[in-house]
Protein backbone atom coordinates (compact mmCIF):
# COMPACT_ATOMS: atom_id res chain seq x y z
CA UNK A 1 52.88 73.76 -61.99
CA UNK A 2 49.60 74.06 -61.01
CA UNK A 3 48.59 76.07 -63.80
CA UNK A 4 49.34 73.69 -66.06
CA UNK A 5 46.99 70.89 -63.95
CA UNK A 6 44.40 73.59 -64.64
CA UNK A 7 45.46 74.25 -69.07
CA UNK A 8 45.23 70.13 -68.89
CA UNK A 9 41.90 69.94 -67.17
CA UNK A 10 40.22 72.48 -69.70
CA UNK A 11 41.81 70.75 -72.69
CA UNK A 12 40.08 67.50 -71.38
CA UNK A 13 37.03 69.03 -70.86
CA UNK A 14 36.78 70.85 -74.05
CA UNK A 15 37.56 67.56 -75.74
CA UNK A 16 34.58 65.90 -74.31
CA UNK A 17 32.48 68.57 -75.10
CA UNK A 18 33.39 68.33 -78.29
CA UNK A 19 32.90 64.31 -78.69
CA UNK A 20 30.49 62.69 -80.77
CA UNK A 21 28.62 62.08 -77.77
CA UNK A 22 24.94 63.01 -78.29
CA UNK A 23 22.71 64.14 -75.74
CA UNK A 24 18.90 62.98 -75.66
CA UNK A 25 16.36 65.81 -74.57
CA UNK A 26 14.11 62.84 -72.63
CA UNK A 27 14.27 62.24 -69.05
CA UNK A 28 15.71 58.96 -67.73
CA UNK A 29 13.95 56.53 -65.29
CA UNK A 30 15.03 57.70 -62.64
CA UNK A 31 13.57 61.53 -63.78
CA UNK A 32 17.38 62.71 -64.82
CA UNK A 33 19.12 63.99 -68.19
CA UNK A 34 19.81 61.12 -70.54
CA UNK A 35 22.88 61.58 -72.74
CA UNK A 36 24.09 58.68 -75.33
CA UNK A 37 27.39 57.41 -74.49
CA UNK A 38 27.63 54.04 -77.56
CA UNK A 39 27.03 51.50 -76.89
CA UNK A 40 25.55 52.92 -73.33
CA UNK A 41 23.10 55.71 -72.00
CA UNK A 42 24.28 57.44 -69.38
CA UNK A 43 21.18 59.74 -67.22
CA UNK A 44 23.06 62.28 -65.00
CA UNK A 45 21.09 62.92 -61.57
CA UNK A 46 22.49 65.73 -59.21
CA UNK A 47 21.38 67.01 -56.09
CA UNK A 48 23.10 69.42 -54.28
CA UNK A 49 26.93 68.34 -54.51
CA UNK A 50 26.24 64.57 -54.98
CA UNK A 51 25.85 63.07 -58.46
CA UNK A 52 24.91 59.84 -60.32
CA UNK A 53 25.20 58.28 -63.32
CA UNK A 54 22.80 55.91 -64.35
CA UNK A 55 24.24 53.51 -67.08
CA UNK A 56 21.57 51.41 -69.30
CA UNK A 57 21.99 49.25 -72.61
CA UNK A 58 21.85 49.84 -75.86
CA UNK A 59 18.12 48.93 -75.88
CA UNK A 60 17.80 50.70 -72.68
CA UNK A 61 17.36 48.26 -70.30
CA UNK A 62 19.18 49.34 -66.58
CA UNK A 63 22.62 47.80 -65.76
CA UNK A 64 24.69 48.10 -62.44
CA UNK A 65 27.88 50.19 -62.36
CA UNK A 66 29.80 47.63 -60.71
CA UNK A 67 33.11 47.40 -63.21
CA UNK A 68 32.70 50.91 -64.53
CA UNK A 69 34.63 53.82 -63.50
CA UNK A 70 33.96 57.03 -64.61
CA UNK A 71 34.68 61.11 -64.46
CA UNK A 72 32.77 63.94 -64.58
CA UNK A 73 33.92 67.33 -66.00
CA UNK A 74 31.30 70.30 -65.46
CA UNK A 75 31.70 74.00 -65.87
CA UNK A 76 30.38 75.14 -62.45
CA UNK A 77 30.93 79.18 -62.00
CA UNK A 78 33.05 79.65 -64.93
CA UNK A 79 35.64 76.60 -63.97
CA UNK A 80 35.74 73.23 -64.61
CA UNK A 81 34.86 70.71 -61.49
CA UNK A 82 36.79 67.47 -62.15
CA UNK A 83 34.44 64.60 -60.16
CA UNK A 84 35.33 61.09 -60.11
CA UNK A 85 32.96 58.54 -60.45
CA UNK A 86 32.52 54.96 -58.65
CA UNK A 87 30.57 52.51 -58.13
CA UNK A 88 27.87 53.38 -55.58
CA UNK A 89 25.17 51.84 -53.40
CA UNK A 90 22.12 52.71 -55.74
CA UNK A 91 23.83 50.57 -58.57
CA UNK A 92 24.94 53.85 -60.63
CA UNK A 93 28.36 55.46 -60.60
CA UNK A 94 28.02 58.25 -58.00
CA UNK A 95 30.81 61.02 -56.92
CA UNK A 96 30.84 64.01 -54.91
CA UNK A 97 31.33 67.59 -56.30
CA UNK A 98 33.57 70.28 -54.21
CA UNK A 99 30.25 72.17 -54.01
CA UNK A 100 27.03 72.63 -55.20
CA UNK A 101 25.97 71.62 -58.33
CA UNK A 102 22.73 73.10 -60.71
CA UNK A 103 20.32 70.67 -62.04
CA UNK A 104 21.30 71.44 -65.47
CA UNK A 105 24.90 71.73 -65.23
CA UNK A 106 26.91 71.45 -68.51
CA UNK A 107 30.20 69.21 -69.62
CA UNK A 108 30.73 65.79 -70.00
CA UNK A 109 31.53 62.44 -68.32
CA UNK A 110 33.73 59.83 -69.33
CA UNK A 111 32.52 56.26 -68.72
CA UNK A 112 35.50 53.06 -68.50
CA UNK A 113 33.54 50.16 -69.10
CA UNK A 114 34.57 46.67 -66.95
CA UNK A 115 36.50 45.79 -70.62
CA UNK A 116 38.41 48.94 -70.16
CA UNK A 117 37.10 50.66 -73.15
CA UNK A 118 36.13 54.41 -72.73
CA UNK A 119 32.92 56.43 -74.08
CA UNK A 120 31.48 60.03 -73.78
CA UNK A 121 28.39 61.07 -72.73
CA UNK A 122 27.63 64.63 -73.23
CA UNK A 123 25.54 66.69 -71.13
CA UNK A 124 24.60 70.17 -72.65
């Protein structure tokens, strides 16, 4: 059974690698990744086994996570590290990795928008 969890968890993560998603090579405000997630922009901050996600407008302009939900899905040492995503005290969605993660780590997060609609932003 669990092995299946695990064939389920790659799928997912495969399919948001493989979303339309595309990924900005600029740094954010806040001196993270920025990634396009229409119609948001998601920049991805991580330090040590903490991460944030920054949401902003179209036009760019900062907005807090309260409403969204989110998960993040990184290849970290040849898995993939499932992370969910809330709400947090710095106005971004923020989550907590099992361990460690690298400043450039690769995969994709999945934002839920307060109108329940869901985007990808792609981090490569």
């Amino acid at each position: 059974m669990r092995h299946k969890g695990n064939v389920v968890r790659f799928a997912l993560l495969m399919a948001l690698i493989a979303s339309p998603a595309a990924a900005h090579s600029s740094k954010g405000p806040h001196g993270g990744r920025l990634a396009e997630a229409k119609p948001y922009h998601a920049e991805l901050i991580t330090k040590g086994d903490s991460i944030e996600i920054f949401i902003s407008d179209a036009d760019e302009r900062p907005m807090n996570a309260a409403g969204f939900k989110g998960i993040a899905i990184f290849q970290v040492g040849g898995k993939a590290e499932r992370i969910e995503l809330r709400p947090g005290e710095s106005g971004a969605l923020a989550g907590k990795a099992p361990s460690p993660l690298p400043q450039t780590v690769k995969g994709a997060v999945q934002l839920t928008g307060p109108d329940g609609k869901t985007t990808n932003a792609r981090f490569d």
